[in-house]
Protein backbone atom coordinates (compact mmCIF):
# COMPACT_ATOMS: atom_id res chain seq x y z
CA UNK A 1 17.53 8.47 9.29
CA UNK A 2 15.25 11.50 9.97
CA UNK A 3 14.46 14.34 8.07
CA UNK A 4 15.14 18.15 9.00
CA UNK A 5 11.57 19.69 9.11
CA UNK A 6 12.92 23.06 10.69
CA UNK A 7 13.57 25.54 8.16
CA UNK A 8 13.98 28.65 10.90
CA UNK A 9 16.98 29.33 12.33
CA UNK A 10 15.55 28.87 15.97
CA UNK A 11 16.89 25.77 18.06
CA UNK A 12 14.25 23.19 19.74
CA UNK A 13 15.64 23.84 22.84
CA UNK A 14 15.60 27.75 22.65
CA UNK A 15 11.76 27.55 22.42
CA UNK A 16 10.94 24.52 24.54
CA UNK A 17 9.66 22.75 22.32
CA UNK A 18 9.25 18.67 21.78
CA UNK A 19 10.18 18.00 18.12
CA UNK A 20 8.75 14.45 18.82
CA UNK A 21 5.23 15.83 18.54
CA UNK A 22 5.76 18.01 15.54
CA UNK A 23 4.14 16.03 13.67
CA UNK A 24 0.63 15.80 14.67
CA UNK A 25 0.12 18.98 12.80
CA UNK A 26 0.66 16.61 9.62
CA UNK A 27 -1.76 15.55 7.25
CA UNK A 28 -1.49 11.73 6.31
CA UNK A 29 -0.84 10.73 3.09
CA UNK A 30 -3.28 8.91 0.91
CA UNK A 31 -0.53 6.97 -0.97
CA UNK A 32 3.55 6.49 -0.75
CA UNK A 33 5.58 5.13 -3.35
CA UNK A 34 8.73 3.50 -2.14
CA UNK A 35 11.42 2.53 -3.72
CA UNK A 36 13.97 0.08 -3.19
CA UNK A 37 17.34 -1.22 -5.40
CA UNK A 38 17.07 -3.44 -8.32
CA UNK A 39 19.54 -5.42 -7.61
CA UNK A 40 18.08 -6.31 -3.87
CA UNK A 41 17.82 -10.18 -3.43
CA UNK A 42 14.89 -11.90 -3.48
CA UNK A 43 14.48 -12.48 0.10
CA UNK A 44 15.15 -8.52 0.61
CA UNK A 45 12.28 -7.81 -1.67
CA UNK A 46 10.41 -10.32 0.09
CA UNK A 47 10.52 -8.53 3.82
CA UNK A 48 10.08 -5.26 2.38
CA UNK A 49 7.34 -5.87 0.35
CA UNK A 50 5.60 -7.78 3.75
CA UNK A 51 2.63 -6.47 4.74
CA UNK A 52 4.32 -5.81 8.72
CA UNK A 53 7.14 -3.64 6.70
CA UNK A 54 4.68 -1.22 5.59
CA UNK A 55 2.48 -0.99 8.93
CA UNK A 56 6.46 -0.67 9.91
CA UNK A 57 6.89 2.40 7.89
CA UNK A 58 3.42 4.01 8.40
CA UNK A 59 4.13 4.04 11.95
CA UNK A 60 8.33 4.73 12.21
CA UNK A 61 7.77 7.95 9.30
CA UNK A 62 5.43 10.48 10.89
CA UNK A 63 7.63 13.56 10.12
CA UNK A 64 7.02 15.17 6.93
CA UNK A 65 8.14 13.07 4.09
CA UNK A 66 9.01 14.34 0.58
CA UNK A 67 9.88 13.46 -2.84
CA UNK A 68 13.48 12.28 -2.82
CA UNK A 69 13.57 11.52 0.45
CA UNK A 70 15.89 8.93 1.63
CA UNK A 71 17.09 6.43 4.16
CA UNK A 72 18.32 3.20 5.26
CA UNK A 73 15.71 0.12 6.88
CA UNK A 74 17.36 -2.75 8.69
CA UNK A 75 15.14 -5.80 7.05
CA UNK A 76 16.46 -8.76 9.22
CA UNK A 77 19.67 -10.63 10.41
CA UNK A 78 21.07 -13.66 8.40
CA UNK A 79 23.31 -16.37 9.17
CA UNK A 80 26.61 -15.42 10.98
CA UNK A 81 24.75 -12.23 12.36
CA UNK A 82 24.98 -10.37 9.16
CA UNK A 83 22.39 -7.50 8.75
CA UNK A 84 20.70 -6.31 6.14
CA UNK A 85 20.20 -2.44 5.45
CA UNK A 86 18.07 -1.21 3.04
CA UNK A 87 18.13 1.70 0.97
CA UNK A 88 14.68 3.15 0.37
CA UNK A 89 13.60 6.21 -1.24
CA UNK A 90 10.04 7.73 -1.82
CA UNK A 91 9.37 8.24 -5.31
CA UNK A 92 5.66 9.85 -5.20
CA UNK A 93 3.80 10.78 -2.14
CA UNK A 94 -0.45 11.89 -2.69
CA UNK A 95 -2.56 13.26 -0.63
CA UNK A 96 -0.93 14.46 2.40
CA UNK A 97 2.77 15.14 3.90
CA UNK A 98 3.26 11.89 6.34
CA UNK A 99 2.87 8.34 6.59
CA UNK A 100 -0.48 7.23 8.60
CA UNK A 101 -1.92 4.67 9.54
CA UNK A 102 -4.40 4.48 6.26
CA UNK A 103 -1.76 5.52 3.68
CA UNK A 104 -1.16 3.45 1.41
CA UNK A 105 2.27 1.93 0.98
CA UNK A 106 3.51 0.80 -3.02
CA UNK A 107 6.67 -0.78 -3.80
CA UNK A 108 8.77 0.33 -7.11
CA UNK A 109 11.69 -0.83 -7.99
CA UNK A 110 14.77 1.63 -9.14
CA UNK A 111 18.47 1.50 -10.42
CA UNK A 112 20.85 -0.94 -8.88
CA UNK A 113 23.21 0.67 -6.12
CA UNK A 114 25.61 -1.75 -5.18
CA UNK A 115 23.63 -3.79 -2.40
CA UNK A 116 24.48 -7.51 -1.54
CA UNK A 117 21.54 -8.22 -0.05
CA UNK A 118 20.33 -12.61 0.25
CA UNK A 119 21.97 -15.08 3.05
CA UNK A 120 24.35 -17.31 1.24
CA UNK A 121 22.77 -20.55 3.31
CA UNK A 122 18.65 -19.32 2.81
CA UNK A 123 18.69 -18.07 -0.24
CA UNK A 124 19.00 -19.81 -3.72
CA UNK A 125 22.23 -17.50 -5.32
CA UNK A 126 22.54 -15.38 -2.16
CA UNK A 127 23.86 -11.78 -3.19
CA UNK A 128 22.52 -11.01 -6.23
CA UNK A 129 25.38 -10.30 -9.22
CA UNK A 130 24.05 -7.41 -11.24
């Protein structure tokens, strides 16, 4: 789920450094746009698009993030213990190279991949059919 930052050739541990602090030297961003499936349910949409998903995100994504990047978010366990992974993908970032605590999180919606997303028992139709 994390991005490779290190375009040298030198190893973390050859130098001594912490990667975990590598970005501290980041400037936040003003704005992210995220993007997420069209064909995610309703209730997926729903916990992304919380406010606590986004205060997720700006603290979880403090290496650089780019245009294009991608990865997976668990959203929440249904019924019968099935998870939900979502794939997101940042479509625009302004201002800066990180998420922070003031950047400012917007949702987009892009082509369908294949998700079956929705818990058969909460949710009206369940997985959506696309």
């Amino acid at each position: 789920m994390g991005n490779n930052t290190d375009d040298g050739d030198t190893d973390a541990a050859d130098t001594g450094d912490d990667l975990r602090d590598r970005h501290e030297d980041l400037t936040p961003a003003d704005r992210v746009v995220v993007s997420y499936p069209e064909d995610l349910s309703d209730w997926g949409r729903f916990q992304v698009e919380k406010p606590a998903f986004a205060a997720y995100l700006r603290k979880t994504k403090t290496d650089r993030v780019r245009q294009g990047d991608a990865w997976e978010e668990f959203v929440g366990v249904g019924c019968c213990g099935s998870t939900l992974d979502v794939p997101l993908r940042v479509e625009e970032i302004e201002g800066g190279e990180t998420f922070g605590p003031d950047t400012e999180v917007e949702w987009t919606v892009r082509e369908a991949c294949g998700i079956r997303g929705g818990w058969q028992v909460q949710s009206r139709g369940g997985p959506n059919e696309v």
